[in-house]
Protein backbone atom coordinates (compact mmCIF):
# COMPACT_ATOMS: atom_id res chain seq x y z
CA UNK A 1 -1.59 28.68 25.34
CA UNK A 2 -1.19 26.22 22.20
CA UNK A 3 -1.25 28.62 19.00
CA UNK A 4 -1.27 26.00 16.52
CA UNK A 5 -3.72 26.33 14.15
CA UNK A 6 -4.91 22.50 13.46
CA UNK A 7 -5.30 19.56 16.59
CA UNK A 8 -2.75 17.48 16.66
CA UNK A 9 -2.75 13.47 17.94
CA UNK A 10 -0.06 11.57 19.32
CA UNK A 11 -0.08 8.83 16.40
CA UNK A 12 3.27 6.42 15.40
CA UNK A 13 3.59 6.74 11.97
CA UNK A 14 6.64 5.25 10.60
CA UNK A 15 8.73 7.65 8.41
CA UNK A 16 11.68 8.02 5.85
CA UNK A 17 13.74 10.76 5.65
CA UNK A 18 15.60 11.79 2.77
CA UNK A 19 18.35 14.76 2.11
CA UNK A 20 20.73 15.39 -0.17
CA UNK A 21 23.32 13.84 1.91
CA UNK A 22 21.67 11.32 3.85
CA UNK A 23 18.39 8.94 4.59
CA UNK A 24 17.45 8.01 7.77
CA UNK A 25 13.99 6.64 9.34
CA UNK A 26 11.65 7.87 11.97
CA UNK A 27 8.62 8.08 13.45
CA UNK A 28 5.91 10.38 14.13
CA UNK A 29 5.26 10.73 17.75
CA UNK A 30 2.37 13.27 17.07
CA UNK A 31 0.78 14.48 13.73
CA UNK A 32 -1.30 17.35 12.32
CA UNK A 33 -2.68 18.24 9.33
CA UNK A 34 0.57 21.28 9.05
CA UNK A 35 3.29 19.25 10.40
CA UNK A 36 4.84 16.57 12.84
CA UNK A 37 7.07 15.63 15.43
CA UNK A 38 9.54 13.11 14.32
CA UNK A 39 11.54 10.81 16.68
CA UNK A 40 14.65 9.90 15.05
CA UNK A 41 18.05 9.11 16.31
CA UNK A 42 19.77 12.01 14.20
CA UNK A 43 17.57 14.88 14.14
CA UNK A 44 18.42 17.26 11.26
CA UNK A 45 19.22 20.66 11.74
CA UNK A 46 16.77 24.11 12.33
CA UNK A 47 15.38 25.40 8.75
CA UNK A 48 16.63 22.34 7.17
CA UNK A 49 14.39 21.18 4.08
CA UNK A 50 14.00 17.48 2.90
CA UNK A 51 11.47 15.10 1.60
CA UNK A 52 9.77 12.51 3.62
CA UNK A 53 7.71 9.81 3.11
CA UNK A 54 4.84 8.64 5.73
CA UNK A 55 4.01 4.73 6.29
CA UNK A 56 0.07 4.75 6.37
CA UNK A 57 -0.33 1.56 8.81
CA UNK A 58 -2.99 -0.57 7.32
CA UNK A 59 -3.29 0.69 4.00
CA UNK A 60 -1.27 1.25 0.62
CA UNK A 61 -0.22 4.39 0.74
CA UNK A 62 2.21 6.27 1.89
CA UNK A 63 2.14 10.19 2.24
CA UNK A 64 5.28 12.54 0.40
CA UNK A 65 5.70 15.66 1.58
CA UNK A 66 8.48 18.46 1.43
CA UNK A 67 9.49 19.43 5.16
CA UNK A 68 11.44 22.01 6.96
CA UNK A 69 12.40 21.39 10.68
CA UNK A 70 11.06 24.36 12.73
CA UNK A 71 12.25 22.93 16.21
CA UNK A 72 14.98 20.57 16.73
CA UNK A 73 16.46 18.35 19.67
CA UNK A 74 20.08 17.19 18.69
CA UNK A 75 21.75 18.08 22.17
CA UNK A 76 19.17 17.65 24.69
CA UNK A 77 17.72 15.18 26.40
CA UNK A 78 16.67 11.78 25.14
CA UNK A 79 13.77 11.07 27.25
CA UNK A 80 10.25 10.68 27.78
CA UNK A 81 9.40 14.54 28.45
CA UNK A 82 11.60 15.45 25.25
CA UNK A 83 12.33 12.82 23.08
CA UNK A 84 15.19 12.93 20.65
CA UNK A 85 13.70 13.84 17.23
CA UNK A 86 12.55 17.33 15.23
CA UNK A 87 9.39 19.11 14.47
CA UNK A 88 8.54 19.87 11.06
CA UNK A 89 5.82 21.94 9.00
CA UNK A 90 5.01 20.33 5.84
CA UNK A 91 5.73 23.50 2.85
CA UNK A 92 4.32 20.67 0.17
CA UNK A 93 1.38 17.99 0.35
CA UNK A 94 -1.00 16.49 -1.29
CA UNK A 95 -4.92 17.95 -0.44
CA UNK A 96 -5.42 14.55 -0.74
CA UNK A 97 -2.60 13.72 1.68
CA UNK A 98 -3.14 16.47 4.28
CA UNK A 99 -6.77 15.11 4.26
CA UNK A 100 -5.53 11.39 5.18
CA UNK A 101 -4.25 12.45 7.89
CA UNK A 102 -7.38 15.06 9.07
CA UNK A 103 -9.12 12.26 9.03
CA UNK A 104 -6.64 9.63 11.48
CA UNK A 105 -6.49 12.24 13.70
CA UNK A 106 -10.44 13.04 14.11
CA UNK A 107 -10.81 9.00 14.54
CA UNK A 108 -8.02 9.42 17.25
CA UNK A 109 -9.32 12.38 19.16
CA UNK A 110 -13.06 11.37 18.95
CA UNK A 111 -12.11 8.06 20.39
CA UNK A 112 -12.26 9.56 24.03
CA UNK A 113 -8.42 9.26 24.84
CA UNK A 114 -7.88 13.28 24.90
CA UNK A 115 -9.91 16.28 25.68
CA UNK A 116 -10.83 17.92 22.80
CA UNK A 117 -10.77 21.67 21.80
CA UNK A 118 -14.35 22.14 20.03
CA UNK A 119 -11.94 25.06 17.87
CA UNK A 120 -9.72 23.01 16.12
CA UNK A 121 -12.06 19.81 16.08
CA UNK A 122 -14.51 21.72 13.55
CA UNK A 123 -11.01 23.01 11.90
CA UNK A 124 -10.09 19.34 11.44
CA UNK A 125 -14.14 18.00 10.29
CA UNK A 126 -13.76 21.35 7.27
CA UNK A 127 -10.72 20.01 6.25
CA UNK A 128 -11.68 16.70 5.73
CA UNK A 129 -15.35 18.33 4.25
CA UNK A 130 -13.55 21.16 1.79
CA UNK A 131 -9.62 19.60 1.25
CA UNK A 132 -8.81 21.90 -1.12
CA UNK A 133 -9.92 24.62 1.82
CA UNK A 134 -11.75 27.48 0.59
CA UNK A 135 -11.18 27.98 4.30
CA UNK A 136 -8.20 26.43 5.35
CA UNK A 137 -7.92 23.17 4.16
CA UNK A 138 -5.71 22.60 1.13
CA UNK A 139 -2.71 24.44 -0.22
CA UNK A 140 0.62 25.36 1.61
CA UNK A 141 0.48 26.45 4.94
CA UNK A 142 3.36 28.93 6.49
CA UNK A 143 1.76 28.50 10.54
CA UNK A 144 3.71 25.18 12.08
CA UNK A 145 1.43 22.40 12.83
């Protein structure tokens, strides 16, 4: 059974990676409102905390956000099934930000590619409604995406 609390869509995002020590560049190979999964060659280590930067394709802007990596595959296998890269929950974004992507996802999931979960479809349409979430919508979240 899935437990996450928001939908999430298997959209390729590119992304920058920034620590203290290093930068590096990604991308997301999926995307929810609470977090990602990042495909990068050198995938940082569990509880690890950095900033990254989203590449909105086709527009402007670009999405910040302060991450930590909640799952993490530096040693296994580099394949199709699990791809080399980390998962992350985002502890700071925008409303505004978290929104953008509510909204990519939605497009992507009402498009007729994936099955939908009626649950976490509204969850998705009140976030993009109420951002700053008198339900769930804005704010930090501590569930992984």
């Amino acid at each position: 059974m899935d437990n996450r609390h928001f939908a999430r869509a298997k959209i390729k995002w590119p992304v920058s990676i920034s620590t203290d020590d290093r930068s590096t560049d990604g991308v997301t190979l999926n995307l929810s409102p609470n977090g990602a999964y990042i495909g990068c060659a050198k995938p940082l280590r569990l509880n690890e905390v950095f900033d990254m930067t989203i590449d909105v394709p086709n527009s402007d802007s670009s999405i910040e956000a302060q991450v930590e990596v909640v799952f993490s595959n530096i040693h296994g296998p580099d394949d199709a099934i699990s791809p080399r890269g980390m998962g992350v929950r985002f502890l700071k974004i925008s409303s505004q930000d978290r929104q953008i992507i509510a909204k990519e996802i939605l497009q992507h999931l009402q498009s007729g590619k994936v099955k939908l979960d009626s649950r976490k479809l509204q969850l998705l349409e009140t976030l993009i409604i109420d951002p700053n979430g008198n339900g769930n919508g804005g704010g930090v979240h501590k569930q992984a995406g």
